[in-house]
PDB file of N, CA and C in Angstrom:
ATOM      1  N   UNK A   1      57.576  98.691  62.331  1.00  0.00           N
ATOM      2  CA  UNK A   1      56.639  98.639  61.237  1.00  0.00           C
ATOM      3  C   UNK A   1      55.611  99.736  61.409  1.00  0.00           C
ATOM      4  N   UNK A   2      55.059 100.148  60.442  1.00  0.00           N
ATOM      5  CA  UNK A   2      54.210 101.343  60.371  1.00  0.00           C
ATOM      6  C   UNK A   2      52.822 100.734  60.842  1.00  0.00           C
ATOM      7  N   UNK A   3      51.598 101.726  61.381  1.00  0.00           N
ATOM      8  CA  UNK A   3      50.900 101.264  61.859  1.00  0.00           C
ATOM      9  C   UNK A   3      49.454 101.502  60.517  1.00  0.00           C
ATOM     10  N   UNK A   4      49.198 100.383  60.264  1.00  0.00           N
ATOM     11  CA  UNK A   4      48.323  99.996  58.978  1.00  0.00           C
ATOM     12  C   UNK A   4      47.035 100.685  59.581  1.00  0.00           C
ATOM     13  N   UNK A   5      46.507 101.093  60.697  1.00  0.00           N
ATOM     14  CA  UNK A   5      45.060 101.390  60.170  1.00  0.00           C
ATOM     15  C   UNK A   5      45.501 102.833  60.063  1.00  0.00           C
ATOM     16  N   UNK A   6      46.620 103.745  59.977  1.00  0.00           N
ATOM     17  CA  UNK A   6      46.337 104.871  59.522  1.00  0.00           C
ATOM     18  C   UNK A   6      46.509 105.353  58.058  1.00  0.00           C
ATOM     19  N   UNK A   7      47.380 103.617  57.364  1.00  0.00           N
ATOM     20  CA  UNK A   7      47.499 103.604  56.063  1.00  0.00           C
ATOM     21  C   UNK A   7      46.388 103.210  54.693  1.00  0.00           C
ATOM     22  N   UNK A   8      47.048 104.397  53.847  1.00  0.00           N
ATOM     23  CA  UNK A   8      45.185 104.026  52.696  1.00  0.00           C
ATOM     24  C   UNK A   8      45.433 102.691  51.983  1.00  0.00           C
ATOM     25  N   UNK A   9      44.574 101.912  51.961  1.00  0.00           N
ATOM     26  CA  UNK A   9      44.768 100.655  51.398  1.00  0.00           C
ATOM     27  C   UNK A   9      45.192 100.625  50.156  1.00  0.00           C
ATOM     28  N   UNK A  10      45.821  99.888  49.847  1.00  0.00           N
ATOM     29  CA  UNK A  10      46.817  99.856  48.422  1.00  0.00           C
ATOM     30  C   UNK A  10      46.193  99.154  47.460  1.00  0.00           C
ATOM     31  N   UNK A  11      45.844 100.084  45.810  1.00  0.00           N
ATOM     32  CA  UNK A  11      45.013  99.970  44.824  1.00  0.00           C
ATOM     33  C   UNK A  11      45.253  98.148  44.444  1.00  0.00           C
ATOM     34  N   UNK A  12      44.317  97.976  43.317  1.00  0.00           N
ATOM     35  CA  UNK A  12      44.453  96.664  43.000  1.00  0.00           C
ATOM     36  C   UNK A  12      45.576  96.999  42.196  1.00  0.00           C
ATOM     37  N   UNK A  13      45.503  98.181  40.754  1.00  0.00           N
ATOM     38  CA  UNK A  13      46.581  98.771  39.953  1.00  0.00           C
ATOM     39  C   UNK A  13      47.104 100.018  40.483  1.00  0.00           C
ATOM     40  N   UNK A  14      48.807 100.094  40.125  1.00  0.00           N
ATOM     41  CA  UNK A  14      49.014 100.974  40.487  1.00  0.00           C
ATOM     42  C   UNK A  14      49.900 101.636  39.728  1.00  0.00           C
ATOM     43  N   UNK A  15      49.905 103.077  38.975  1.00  0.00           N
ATOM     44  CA  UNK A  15      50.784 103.207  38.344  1.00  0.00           C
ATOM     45  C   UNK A  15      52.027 104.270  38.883  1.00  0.00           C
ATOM     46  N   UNK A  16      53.114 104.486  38.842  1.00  0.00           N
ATOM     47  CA  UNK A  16      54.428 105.187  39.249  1.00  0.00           C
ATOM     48  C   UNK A  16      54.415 106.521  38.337  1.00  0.00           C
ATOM     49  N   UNK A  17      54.414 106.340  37.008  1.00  0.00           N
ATOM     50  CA  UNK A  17      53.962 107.497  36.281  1.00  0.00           C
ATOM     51  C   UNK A  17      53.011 108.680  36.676  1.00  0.00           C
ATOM     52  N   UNK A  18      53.040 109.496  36.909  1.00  0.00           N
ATOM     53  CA  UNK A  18      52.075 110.793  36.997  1.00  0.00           C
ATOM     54  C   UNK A  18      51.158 110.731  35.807  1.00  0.00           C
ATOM     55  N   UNK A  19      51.651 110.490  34.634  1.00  0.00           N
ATOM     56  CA  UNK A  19      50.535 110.755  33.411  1.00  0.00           C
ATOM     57  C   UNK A  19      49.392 109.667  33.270  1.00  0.00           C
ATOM     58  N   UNK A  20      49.667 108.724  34.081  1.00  0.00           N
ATOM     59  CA  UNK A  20      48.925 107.788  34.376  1.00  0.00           C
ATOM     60  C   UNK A  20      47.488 108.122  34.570  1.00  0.00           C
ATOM     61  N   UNK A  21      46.161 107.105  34.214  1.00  0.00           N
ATOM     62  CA  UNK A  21      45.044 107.584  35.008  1.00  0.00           C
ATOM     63  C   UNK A  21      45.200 106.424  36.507  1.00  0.00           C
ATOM     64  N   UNK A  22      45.970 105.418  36.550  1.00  0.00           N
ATOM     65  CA  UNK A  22      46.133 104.706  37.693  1.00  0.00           C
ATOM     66  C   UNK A  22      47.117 105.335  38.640  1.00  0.00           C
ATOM     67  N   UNK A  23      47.771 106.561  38.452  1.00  0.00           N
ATOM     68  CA  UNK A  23      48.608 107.078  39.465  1.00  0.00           C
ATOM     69  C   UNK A  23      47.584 107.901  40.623  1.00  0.00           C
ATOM     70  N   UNK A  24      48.422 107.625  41.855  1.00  0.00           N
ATOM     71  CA  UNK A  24      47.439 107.855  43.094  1.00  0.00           C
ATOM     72  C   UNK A  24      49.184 108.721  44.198  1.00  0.00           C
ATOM     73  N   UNK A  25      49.413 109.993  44.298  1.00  0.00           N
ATOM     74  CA  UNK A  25      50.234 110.629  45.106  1.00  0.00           C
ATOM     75  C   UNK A  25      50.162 110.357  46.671  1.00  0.00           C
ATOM     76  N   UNK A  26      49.116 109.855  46.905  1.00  0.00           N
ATOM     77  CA  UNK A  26      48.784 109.207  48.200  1.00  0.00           C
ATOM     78  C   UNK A  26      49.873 107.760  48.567  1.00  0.00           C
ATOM     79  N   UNK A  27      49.630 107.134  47.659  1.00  0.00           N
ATOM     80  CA  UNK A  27      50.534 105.789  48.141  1.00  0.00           C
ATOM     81  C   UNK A  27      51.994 106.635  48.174  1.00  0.00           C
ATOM     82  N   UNK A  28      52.562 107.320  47.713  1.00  0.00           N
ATOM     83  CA  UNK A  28      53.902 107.574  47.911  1.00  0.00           C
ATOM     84  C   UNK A  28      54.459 108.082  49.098  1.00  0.00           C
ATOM     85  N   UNK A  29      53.173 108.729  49.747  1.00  0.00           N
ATOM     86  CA  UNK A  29      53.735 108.974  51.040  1.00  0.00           C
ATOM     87  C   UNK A  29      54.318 108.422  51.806  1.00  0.00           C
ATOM     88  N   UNK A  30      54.045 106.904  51.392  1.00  0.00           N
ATOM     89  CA  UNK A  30      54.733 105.873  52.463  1.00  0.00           C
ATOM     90  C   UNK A  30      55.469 105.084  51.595  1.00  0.00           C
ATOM     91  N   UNK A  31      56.483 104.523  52.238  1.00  0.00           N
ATOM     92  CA  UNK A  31      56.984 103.426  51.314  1.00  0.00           C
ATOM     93  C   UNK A  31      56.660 101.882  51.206  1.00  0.00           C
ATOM     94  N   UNK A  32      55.939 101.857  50.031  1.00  0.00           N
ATOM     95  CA  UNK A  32      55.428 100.291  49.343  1.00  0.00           C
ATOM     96  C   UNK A  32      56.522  99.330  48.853  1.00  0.00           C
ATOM     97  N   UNK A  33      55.879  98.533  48.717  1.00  0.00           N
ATOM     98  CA  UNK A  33      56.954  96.827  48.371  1.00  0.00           C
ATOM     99  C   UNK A  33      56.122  96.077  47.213  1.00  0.00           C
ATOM    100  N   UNK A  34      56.677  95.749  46.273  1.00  0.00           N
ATOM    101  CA  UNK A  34      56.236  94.761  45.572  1.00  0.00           C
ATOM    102  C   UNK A  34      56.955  93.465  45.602  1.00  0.00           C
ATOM    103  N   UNK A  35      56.061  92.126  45.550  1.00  0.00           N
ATOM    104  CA  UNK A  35      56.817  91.094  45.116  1.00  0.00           C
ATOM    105  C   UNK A  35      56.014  90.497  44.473  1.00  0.00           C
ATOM    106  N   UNK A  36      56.779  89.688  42.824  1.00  0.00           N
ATOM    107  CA  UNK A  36      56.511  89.129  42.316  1.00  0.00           C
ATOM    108  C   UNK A  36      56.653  87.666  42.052  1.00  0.00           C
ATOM    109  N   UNK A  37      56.304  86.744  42.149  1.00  0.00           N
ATOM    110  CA  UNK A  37      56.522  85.332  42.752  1.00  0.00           C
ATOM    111  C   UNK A  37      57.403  84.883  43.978  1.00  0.00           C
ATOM    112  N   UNK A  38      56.898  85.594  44.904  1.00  0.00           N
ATOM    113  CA  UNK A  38      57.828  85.719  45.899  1.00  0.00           C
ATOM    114  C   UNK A  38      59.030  86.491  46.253  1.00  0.00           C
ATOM    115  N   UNK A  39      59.496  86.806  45.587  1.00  0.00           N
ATOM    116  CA  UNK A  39      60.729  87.642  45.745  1.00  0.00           C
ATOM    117  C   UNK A  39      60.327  89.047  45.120  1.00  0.00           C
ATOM    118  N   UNK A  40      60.790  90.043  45.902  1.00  0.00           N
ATOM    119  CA  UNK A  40      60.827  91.441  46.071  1.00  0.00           C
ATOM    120  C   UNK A  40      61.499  91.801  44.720  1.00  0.00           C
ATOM    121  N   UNK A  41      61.028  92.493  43.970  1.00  0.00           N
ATOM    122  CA  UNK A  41      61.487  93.690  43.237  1.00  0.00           C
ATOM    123  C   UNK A  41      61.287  95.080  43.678  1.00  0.00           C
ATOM    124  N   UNK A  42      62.335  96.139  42.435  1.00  0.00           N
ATOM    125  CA  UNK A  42      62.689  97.460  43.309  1.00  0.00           C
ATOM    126  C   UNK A  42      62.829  98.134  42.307  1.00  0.00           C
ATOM    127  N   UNK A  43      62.189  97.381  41.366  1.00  0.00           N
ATOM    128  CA  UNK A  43      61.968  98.588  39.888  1.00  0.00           C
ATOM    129  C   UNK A  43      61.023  98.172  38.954  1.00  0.00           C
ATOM    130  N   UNK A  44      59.662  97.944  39.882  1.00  0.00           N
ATOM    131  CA  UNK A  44      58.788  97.830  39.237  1.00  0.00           C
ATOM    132  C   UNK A  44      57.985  99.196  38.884  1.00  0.00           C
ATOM    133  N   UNK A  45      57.374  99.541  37.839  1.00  0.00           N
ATOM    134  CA  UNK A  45      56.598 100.964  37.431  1.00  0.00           C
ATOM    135  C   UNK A  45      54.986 100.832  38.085  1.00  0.00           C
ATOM    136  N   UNK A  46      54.579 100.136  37.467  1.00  0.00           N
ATOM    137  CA  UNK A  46      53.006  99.630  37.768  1.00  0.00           C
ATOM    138  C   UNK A  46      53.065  98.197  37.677  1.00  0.00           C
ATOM    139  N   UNK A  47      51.716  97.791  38.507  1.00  0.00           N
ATOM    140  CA  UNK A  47      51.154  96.537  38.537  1.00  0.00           C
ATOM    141  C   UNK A  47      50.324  96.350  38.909  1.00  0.00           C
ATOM    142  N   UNK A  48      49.349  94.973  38.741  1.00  0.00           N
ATOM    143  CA  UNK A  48      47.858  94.861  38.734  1.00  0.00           C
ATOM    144  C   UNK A  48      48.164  93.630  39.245  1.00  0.00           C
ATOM    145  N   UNK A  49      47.400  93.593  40.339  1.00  0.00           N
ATOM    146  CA  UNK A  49      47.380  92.210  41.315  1.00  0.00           C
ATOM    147  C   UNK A  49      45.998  91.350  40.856  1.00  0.00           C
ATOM    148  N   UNK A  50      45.430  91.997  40.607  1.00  0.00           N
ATOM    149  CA  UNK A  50      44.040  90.465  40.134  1.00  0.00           C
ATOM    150  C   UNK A  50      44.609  90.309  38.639  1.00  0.00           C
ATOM    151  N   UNK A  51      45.771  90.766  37.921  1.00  0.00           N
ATOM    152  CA  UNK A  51      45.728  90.354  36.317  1.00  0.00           C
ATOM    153  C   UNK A  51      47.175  89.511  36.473  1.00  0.00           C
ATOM    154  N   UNK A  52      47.970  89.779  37.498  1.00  0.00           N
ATOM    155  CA  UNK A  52      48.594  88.712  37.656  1.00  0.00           C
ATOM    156  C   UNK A  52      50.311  89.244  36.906  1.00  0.00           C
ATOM    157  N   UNK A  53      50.166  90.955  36.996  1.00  0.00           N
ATOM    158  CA  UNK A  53      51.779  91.799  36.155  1.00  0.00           C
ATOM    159  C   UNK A  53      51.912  93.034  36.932  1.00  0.00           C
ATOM    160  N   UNK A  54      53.528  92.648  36.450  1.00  0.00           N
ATOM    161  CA  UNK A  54      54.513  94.314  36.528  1.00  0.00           C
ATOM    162  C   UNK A  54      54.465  94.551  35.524  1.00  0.00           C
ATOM    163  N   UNK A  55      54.829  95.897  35.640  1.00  0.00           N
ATOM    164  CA  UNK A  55      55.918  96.441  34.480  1.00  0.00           C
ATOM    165  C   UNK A  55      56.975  97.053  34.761  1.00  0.00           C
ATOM    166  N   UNK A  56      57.873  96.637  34.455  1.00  0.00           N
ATOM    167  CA  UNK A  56      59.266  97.320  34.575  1.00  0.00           C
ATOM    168  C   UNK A  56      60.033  97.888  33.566  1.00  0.00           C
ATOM    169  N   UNK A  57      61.091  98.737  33.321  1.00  0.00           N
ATOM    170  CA  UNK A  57      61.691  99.624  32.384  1.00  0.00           C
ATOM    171  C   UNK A  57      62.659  98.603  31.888  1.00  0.00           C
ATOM    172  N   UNK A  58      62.411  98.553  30.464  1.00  0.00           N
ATOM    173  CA  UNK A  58      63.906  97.636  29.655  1.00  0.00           C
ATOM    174  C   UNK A  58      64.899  98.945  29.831  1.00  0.00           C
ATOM    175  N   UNK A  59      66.011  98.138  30.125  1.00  0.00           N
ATOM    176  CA  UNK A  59      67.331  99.150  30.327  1.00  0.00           C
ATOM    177  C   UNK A  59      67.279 100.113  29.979  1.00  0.00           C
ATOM    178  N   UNK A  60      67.887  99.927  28.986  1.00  0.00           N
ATOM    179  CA  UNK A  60      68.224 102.073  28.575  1.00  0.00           C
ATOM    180  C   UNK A  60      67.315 102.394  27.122  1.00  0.00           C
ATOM    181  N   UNK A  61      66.178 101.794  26.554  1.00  0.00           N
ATOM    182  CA  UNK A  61      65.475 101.666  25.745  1.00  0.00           C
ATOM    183  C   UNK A  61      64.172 103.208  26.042  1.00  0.00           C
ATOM    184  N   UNK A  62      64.193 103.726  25.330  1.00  0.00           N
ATOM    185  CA  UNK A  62      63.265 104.763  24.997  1.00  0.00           C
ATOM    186  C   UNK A  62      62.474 104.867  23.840  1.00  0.00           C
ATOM    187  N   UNK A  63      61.319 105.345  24.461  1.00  0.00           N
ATOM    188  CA  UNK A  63      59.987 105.397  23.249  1.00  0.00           C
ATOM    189  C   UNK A  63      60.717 106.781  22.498  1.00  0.00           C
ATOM    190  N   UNK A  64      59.522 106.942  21.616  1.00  0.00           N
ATOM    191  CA  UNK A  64      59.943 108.186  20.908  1.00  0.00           C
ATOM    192  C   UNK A  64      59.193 109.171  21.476  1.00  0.00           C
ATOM    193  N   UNK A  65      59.011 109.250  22.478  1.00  0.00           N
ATOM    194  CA  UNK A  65      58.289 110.540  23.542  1.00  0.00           C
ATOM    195  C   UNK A  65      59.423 110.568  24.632  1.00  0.00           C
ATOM    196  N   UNK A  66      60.469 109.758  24.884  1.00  0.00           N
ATOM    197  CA  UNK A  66      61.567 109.867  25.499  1.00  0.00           C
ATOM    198  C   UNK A  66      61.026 109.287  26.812  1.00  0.00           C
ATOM    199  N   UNK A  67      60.119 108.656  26.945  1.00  0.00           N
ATOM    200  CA  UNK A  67      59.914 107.672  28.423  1.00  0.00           C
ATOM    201  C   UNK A  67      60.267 106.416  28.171  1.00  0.00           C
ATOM    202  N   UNK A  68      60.810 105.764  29.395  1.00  0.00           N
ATOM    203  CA  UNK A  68      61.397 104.423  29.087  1.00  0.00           C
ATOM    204  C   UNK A  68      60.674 103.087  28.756  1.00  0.00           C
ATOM    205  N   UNK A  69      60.633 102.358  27.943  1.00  0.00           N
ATOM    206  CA  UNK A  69      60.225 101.494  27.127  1.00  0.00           C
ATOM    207  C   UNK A  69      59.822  99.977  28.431  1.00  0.00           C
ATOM    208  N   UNK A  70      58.198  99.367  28.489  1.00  0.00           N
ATOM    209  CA  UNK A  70      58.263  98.503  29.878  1.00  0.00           C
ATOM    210  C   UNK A  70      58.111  97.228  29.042  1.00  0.00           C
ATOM    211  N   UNK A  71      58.305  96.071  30.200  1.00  0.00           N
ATOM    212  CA  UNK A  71      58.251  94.951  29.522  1.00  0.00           C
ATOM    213  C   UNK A  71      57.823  94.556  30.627  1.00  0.00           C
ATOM    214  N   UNK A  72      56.692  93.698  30.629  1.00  0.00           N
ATOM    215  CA  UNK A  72      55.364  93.102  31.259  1.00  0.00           C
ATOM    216  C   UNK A  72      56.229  91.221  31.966  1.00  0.00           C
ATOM    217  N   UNK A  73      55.787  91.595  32.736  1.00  0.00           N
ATOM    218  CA  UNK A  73      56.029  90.052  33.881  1.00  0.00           C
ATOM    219  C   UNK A  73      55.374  89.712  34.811  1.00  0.00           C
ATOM    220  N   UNK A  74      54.980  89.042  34.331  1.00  0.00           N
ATOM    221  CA  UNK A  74      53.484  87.801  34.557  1.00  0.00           C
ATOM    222  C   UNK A  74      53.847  86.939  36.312  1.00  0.00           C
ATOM    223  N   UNK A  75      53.149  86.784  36.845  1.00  0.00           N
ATOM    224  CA  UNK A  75      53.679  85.803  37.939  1.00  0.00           C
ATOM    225  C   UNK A  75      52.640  86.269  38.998  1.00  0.00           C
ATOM    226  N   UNK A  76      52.367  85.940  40.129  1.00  0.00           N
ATOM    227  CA  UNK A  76      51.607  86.299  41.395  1.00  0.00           C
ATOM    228  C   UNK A  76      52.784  87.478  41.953  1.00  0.00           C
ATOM    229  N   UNK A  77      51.267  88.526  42.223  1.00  0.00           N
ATOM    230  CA  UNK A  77      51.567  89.964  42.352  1.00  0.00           C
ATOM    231  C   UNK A  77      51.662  90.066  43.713  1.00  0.00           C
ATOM    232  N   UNK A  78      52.399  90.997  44.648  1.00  0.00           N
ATOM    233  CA  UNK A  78      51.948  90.774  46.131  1.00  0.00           C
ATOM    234  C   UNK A  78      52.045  92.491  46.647  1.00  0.00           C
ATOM    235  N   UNK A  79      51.464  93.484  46.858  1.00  0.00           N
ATOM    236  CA  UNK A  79      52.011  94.673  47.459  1.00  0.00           C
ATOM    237  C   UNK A  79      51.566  95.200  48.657  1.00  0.00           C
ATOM    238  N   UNK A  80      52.552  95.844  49.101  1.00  0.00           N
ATOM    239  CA  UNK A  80      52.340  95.890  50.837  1.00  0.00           C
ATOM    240  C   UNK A  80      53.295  97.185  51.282  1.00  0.00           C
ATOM    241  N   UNK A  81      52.813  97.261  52.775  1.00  0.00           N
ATOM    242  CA  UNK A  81      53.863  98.799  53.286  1.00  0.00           C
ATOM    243  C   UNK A  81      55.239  97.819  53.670  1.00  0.00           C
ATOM    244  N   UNK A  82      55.716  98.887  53.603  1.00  0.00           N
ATOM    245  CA  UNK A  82      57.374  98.436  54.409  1.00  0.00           C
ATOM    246  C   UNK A  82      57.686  99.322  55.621  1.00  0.00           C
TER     247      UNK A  82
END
């Protein structure tokens, strides 16, 4: 396991997107984990742990700016290093 006090503490929100104003290039350096009611997901985009969501990409669905279309899931947020 990686050693946490040299890691930057992980936002409340976080977004995966670059165009984001919640995207942070820092967390990527390492590799993060989300889980959402307990169980691990691995394609979550962003999420906000005090509001209680992911967001993840509906399948093959695109906006009309050609980024993929998210759909919001509610449940206790959990994120951490791996």
């Amino acid at each position: 396991m990686n050693d946490t006090k040299s890691l930057p503490p992980l936002p409340d929100r976080f977004s995966g997107n670059p165009r984001s104003p919640h995207h942070s290039e820092e967390i990527f350096e390492n590799d993060i984990g989300i889980r959402l009611n307990g169980k691990e997901r691995f394609d979550v985009e962003e999420y906000c742990i005090s509001e209680g969501w992911v967001k993840v990409a509906a399948h093959k669905a695109l906006d009309r700016r050609g980024q993929p279309l998210m759909i919001t899931k509610k449940g206790t947020v959990e994120a951490f290093y791996r």
